[in-house]
Protein backbone atom coordinates (compact mmCIF):
# COMPACT_ATOMS: atom_id res chain seq x y z
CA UNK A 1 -19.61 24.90 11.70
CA UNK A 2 -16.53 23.82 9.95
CA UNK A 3 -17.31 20.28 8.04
CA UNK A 4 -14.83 18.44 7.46
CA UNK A 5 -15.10 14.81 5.26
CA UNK A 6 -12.93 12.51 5.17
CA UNK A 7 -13.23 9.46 2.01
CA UNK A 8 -11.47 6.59 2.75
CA UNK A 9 -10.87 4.77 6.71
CA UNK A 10 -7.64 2.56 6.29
CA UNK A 11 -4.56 3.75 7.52
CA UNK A 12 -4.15 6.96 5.38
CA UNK A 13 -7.74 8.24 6.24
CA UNK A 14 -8.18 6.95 9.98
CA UNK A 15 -4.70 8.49 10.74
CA UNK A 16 -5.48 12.23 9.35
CA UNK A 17 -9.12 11.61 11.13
CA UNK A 18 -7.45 10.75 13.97
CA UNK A 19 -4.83 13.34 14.64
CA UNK A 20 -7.61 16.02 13.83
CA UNK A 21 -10.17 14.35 16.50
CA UNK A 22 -7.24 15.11 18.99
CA UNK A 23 -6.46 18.37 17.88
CA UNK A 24 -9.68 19.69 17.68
CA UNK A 25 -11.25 18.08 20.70
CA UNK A 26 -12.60 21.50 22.18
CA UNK A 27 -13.72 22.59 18.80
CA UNK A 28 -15.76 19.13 18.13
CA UNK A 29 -17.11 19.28 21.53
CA UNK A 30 -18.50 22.66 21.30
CA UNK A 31 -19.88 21.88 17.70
CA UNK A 32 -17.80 24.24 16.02
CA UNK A 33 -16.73 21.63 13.84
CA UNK A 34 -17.63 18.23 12.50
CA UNK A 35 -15.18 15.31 11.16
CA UNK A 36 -17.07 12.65 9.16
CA UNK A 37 -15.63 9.66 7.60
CA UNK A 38 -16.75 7.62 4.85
CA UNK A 39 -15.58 4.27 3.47
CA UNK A 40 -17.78 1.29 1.26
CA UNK A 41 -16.98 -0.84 4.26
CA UNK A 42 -15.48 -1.57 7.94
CA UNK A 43 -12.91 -3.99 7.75
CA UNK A 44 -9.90 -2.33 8.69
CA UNK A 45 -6.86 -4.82 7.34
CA UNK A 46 -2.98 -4.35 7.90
CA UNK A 47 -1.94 -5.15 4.31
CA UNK A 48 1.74 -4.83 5.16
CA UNK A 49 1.80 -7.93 7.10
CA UNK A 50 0.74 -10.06 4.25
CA UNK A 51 4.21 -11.64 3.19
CA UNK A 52 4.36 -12.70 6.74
CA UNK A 53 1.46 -14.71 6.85
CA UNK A 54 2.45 -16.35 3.79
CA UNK A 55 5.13 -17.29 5.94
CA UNK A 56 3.73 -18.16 8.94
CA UNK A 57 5.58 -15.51 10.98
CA UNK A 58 2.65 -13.62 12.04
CA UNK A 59 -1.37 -14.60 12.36
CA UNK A 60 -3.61 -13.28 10.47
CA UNK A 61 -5.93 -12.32 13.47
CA UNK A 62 -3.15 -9.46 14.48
CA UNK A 63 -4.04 -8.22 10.75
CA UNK A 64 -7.88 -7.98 11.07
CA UNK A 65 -9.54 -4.82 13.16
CA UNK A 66 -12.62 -3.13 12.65
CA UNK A 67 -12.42 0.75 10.99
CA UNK A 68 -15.09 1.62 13.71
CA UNK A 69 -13.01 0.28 16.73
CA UNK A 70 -9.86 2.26 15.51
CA UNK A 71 -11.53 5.79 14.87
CA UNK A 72 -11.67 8.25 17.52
CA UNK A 73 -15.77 8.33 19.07
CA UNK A 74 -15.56 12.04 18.22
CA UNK A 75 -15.61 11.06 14.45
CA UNK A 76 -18.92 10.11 12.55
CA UNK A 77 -18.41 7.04 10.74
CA UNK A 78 -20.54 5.90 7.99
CA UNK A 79 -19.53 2.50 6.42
CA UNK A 80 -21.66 0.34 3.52
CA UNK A 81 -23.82 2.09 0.56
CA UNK A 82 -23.67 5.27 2.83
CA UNK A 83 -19.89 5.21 3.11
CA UNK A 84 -19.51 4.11 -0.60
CA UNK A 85 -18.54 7.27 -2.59
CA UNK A 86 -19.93 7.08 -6.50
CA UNK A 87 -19.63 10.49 -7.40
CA UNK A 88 -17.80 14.07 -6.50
CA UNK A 89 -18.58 17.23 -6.94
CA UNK A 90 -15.30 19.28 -6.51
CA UNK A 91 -16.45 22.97 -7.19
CA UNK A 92 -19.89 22.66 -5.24
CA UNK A 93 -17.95 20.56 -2.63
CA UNK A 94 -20.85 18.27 -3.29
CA UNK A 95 -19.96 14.30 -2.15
CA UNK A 96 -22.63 11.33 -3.18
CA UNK A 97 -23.02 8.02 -2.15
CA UNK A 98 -24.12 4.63 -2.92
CA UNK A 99 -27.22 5.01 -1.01
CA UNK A 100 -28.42 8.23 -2.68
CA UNK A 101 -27.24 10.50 -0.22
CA UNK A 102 -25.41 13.79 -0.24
CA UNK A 103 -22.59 15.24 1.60
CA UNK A 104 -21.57 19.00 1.19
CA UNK A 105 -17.71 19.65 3.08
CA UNK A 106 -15.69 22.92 3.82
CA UNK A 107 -12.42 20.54 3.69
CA UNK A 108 -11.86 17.25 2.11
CA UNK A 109 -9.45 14.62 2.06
CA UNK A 110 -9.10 11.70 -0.28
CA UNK A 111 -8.12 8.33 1.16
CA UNK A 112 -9.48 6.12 -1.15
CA UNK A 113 -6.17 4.20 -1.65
CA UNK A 114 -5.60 1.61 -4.64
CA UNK A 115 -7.46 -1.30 -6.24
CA UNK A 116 -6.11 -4.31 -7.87
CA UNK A 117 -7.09 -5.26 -11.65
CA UNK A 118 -5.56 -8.45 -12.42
CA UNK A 119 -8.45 -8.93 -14.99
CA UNK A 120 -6.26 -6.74 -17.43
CA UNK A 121 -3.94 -9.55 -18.04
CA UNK A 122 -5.32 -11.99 -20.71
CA UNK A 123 -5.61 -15.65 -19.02
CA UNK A 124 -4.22 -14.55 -15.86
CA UNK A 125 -7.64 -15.00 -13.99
CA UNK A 126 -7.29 -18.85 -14.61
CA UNK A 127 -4.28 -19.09 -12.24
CA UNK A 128 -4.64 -16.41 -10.51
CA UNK A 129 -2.60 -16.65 -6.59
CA UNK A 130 -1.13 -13.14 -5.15
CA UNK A 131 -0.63 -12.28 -1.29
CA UNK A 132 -1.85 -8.46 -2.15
CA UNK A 133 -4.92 -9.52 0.10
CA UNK A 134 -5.70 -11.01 3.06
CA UNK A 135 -7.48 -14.09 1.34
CA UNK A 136 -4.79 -14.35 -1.18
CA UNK A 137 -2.32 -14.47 1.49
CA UNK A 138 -4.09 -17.40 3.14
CA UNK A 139 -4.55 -19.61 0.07
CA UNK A 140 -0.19 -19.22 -0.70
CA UNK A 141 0.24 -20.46 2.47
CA UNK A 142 -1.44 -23.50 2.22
CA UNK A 143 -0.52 -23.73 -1.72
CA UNK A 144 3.75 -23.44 -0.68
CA UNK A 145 2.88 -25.83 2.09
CA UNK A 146 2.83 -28.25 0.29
CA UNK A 147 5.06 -27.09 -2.68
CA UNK A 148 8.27 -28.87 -2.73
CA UNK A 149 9.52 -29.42 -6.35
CA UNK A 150 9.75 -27.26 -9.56
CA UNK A 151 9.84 -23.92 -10.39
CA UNK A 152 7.78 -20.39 -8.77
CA UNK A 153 7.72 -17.54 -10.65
CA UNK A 154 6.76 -14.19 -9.43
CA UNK A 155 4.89 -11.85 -11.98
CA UNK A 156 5.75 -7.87 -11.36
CA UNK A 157 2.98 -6.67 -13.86
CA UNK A 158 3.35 -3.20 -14.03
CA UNK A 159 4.29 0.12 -12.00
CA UNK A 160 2.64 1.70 -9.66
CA UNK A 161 2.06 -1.12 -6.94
CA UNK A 162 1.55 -0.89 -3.03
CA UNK A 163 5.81 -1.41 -1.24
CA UNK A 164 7.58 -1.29 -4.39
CA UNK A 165 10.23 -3.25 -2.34
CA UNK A 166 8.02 -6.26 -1.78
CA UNK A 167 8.87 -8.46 -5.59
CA UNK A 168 12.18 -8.29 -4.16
CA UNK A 169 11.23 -8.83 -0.61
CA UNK A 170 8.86 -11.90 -0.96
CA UNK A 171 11.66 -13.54 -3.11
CA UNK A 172 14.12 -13.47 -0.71
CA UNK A 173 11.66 -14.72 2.25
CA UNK A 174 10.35 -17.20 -0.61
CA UNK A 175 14.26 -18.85 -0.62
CA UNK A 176 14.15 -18.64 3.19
CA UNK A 177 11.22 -20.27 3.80
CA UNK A 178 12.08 -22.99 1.35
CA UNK A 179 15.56 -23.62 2.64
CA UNK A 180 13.74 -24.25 6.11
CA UNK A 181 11.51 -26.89 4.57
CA UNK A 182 15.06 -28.19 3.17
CA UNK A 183 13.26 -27.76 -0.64
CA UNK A 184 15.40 -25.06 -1.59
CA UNK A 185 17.52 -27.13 -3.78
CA UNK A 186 14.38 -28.58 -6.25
CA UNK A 187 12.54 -25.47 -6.48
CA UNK A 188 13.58 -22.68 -8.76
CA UNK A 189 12.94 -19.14 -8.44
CA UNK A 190 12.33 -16.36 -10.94
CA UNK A 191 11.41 -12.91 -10.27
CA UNK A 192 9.89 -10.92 -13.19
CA UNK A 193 10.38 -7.23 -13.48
CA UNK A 194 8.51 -4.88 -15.95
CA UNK A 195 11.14 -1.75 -15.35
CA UNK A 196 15.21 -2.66 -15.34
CA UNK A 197 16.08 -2.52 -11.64
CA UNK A 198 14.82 -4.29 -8.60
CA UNK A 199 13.97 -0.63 -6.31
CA UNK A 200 14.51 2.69 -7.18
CA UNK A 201 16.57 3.57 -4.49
CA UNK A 202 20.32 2.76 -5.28
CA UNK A 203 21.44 0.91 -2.68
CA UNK A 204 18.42 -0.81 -1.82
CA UNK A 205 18.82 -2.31 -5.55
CA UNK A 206 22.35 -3.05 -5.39
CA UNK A 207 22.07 -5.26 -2.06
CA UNK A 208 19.18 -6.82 -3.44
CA UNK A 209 21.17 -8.04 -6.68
CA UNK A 210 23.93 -9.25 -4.51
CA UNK A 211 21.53 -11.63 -2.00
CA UNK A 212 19.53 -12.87 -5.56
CA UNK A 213 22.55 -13.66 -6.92
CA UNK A 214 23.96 -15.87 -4.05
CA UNK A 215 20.92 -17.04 -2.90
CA UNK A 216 20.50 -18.07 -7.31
CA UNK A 217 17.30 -16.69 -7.31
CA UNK A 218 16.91 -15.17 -11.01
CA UNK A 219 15.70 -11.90 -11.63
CA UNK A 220 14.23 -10.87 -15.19
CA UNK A 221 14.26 -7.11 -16.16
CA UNK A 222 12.00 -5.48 -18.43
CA UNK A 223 9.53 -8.22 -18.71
CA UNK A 224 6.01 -6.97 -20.17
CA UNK A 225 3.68 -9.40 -19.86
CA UNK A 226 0.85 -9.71 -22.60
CA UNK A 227 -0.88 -12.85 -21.13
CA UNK A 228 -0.31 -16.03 -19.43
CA UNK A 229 -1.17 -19.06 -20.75
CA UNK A 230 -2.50 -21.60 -18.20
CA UNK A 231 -2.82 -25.18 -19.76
CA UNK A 232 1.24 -24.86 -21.13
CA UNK A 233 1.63 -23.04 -17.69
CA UNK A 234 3.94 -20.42 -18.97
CA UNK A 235 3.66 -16.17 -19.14
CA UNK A 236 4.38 -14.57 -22.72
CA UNK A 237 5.96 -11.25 -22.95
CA UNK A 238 4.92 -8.90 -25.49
CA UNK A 239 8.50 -9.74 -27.08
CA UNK A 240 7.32 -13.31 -26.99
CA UNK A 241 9.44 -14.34 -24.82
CA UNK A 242 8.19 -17.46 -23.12
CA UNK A 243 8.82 -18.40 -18.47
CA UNK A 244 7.45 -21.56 -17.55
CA UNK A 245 6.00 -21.95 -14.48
CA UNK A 246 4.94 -24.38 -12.05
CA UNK A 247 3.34 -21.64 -9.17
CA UNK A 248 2.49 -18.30 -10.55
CA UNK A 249 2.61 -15.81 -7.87
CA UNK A 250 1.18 -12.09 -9.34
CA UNK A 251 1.44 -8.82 -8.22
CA UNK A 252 -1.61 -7.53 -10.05
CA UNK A 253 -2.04 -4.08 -11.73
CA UNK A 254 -3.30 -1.37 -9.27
CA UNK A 255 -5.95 1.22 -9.90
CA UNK A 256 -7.57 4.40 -8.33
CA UNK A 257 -10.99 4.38 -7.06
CA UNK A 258 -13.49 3.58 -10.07
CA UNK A 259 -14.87 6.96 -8.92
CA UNK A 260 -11.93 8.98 -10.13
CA UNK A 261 -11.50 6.91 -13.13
CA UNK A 262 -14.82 8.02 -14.37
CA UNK A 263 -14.64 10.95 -13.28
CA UNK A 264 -11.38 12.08 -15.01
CA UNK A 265 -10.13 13.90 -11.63
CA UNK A 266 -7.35 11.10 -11.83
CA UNK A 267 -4.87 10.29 -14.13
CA UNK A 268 -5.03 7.54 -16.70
CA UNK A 269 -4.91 4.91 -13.90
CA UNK A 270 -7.11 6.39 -11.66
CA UNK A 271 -4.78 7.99 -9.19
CA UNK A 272 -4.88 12.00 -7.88
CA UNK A 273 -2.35 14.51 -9.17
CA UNK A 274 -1.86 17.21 -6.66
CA UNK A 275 1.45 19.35 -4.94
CA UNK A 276 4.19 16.97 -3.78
CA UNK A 277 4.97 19.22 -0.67
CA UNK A 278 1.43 20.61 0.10
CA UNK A 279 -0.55 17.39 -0.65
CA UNK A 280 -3.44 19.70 -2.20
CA UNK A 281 -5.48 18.12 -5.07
CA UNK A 282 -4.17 20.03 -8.76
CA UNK A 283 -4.29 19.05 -12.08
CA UNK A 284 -2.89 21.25 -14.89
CA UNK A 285 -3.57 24.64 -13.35
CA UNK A 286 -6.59 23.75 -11.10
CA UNK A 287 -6.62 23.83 -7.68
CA UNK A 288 -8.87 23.48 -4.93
CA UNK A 289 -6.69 24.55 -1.39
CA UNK A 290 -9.38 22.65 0.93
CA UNK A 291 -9.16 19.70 -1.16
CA UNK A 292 -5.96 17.04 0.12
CA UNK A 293 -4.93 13.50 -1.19
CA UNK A 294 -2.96 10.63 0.66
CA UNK A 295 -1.74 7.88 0.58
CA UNK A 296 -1.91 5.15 -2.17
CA UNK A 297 -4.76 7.36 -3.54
CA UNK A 298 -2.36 9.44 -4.81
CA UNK A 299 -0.50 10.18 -8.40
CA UNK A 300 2.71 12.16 -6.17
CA UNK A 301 6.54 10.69 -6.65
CA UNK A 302 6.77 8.61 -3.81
CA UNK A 303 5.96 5.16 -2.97
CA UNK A 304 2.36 3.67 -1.81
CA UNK A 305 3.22 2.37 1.52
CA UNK A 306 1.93 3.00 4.96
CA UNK A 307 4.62 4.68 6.09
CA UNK A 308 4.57 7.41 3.21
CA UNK A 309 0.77 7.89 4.80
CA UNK A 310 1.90 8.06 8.39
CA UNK A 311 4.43 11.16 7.28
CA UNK A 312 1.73 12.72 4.98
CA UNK A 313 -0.94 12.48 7.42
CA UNK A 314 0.88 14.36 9.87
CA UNK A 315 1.30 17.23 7.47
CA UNK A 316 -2.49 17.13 6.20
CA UNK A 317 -3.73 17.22 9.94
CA UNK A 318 -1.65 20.23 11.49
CA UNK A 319 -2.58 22.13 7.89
CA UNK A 320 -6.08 21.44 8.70
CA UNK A 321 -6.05 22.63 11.99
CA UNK A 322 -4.22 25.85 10.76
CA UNK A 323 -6.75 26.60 8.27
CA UNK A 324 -9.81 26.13 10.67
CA UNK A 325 -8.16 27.74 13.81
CA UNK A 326 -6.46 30.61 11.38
CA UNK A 327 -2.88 29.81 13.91
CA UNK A 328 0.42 27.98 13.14
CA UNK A 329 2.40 27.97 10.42
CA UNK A 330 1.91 25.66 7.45
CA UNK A 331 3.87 22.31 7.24
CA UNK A 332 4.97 20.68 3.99
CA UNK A 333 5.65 16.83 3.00
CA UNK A 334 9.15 16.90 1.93
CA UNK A 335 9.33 13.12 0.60
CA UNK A 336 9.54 11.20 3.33
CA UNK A 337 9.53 7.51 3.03
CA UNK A 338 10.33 3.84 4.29
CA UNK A 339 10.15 0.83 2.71
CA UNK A 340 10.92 -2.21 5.11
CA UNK A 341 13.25 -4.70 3.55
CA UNK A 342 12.96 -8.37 5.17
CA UNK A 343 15.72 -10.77 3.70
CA UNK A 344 15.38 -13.63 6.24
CA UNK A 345 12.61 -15.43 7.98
CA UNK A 346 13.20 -16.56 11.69
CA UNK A 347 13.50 -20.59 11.65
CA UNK A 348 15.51 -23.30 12.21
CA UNK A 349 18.88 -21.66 10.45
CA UNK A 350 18.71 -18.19 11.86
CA UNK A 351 16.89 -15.55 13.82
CA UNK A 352 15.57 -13.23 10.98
CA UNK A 353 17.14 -9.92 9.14
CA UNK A 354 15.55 -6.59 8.24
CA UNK A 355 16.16 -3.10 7.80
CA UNK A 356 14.32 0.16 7.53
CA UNK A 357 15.62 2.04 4.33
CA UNK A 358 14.53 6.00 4.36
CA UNK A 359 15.05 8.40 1.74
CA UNK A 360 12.63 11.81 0.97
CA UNK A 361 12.15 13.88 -2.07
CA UNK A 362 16.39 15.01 -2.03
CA UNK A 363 17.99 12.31 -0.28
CA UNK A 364 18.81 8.75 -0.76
CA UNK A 365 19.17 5.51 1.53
CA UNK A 366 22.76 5.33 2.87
CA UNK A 367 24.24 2.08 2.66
CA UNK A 368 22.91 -0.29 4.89
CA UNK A 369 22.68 -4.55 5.90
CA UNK A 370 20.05 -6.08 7.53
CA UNK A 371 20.23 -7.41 10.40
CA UNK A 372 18.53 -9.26 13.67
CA UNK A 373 17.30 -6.80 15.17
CA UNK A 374 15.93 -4.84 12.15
CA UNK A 375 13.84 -8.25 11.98
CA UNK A 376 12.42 -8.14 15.92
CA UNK A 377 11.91 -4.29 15.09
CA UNK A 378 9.86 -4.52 12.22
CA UNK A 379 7.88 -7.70 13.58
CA UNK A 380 7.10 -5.39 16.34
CA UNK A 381 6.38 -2.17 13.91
CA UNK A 382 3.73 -4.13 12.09
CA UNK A 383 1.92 -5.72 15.07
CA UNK A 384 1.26 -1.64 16.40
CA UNK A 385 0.30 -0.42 13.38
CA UNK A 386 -3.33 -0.25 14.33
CA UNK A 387 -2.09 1.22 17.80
CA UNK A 388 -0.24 4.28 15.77
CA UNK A 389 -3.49 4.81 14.21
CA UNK A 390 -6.16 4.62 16.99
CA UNK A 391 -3.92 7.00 18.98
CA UNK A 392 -3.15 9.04 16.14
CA UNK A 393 0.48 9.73 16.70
């Protein structure tokens, strides 16, 4: 029997699961091979959709599903202390777990995505408000409910987050929403930036100066934050340079799994190194061919985002199925990515703008507007996420 493990059920992991269940239905059914999926718990959550709960543009109930509803009943799930992974064992192909058990695989793949450490900036914990989870999402959109006078600033703290496009994103919704609460002209907005541009991708950065700068929301570049002080309410570079603030919205520092920080698998941060176009786990000159990473988990040179995931897993799961079944040939990830860019909410004023900018490993965005449609597409996109990943497509 082929084993093959699977660490981590969010999108990333319950998509490669997924597409494998299907593909190797006759094999699972004759017991030929086994898919097993671990994850610390069972709450399956559609992080993307958080800026639009902020918002009020979408419920929070269509981002809340259960990892055990969405997985194929082929797969063995195991969620809690017997899902939590606390150590690994790459060259006995040995997996452990919070409840003292052992797990050994013939093929692994690591979807253990990112965590958030916003305990790294000094004082930040004392006014501390991001929409990077569900819960945080919930509490902004109460908290700009009733905000109607002074200034928000939005704290970038350092590279690599989850939808690299989202500082700039949420600050343009931010000046929509406002301006349909007919605030807009008492509350100021400032957007601070550890790196000098607002995206990577060329043209996604120049549009985005061009709608800051008429819609006068300010944008601060190379702003390293060293703490934020809470009772004067403003956030100190390490230049000294003082903001004040009146809201403090943060984007927190992300981490890999504590697992692969102690482990030193990852890199500094936490996160796997491994081939951009075969998605196998290397560092330096090891590698392990029946070990894969995806997803935010990962230290590759592309974007954390669910729709870097969907392309990856697609590539992970046919390579699987060629290495068990011996047939095919081998698929690479050539860079594929999206990064939805919302600009306008739907309310009183208009009906909503959005595009999907792509680009891979060679090729940039083209240039590109948002527009209405982009917005009912992406609305749309979001709300089937969980079906793309129960039917594995």
């Amino acid at each position: 029997m082929k084993r093959i493990a699977i660490v981590g059920a969010s999108f990333a992991g319950a998509e490669v699961a997924n597409k494998l269940a299907r593909r190797l239905r006759w094999e699972l059914a004759r017991g030929d091979v086994e898919i097993r999926v671990f994850d610390k718990d069972n709450d399956f959550l559609v992080q993307a959709m958080y800026p639009l709960i902020v918002f009020n543009s979408l419920s929070e109930e269509h981002a809340r599903w259960r990892k055990s509803e969405l997985l194929d009943p082929r797969i063995k799930f195991y969620h809690g202390p017997k899902g939590e992974l606390v150590s690994i064992d790459l060259r006995n192909r040995e997996l452990g777990f919070a409840d003292g058990s052992k797990y050994n695989y013939d093929y692994l793949v690591i979807a253990t995505g990112a965590e958030f450490a916003p305990q790294e900036v000094p004082g930040l914990m004392k006014d501390y408000h991001t929409f990077f989870t569900l819960d945080g999402a919930l509490e902004l959109r109460e908290i700009l409910s009733r905000f109607s006078r002074g200034t928000i600033v939005e704290l970038f703290v350092d590279l690599p987050i989850k939808c690299p496009i989202v500082p700039l994103k949420f600050g343009l919704l931010l000046d929509s929403y406002l301006k349909d609460r007919n605030v807009r002209g008492n509350v100021n907005i400032k957007l601070l930036y550890p790196i000098d541009y607002l995206h990577a991708q060329p043209e996604v950065n120049r549009l985005g100066k061009i709608m800051c700068e008429q819609r006068n929301i300010e944008y601060i570049f190379r702003f390293m934050v060293s703490e934020v002080n809470t009772e004067e309410k403003v956030v100190i570079s390490d230049s000294g340079e003082k903001i004040k603030y009146d809201l403090l919205i943060t984007i927190p520092p992300h981490r890999g799994a504590k697992v692969f920080r102690d482990s030193g698998l990852g890199d500094p941060l936490g996160f796997l190194p491994g081939d951009k176009s075969t998605l196998r786990y290397r560092k330096g000159k090891e590698l392990y061919e029946e070990v894969y990473i995806i997803g935010d988990a990962t230290a590759l040179p592309v974007t954390k985002a669910a729709s870097v995931a969907h392309y990856q897993a697609d590539v992970i799961a046919e390579n699987l199925v060629s290495d068990i079944l011996g047939t095919g040939p081998r698929k690479i990830y050539r860079g594929e990515d999206i990064c939805p860019m919302l600009t306008d909410l739907y309310t009183h004023e208009g009906r909503g703008r959005a595009w999907l900018p792509w680009w891979n490993y060679t090729v940039n965005e083209m240039p590109f507007i948002t527009t209405r449609f982009g917005w009912w597409f992406l609305r749309a996109f979001y709300i089937t996420l969980p079906a793309v990943v129960r039917g594995g497509l």
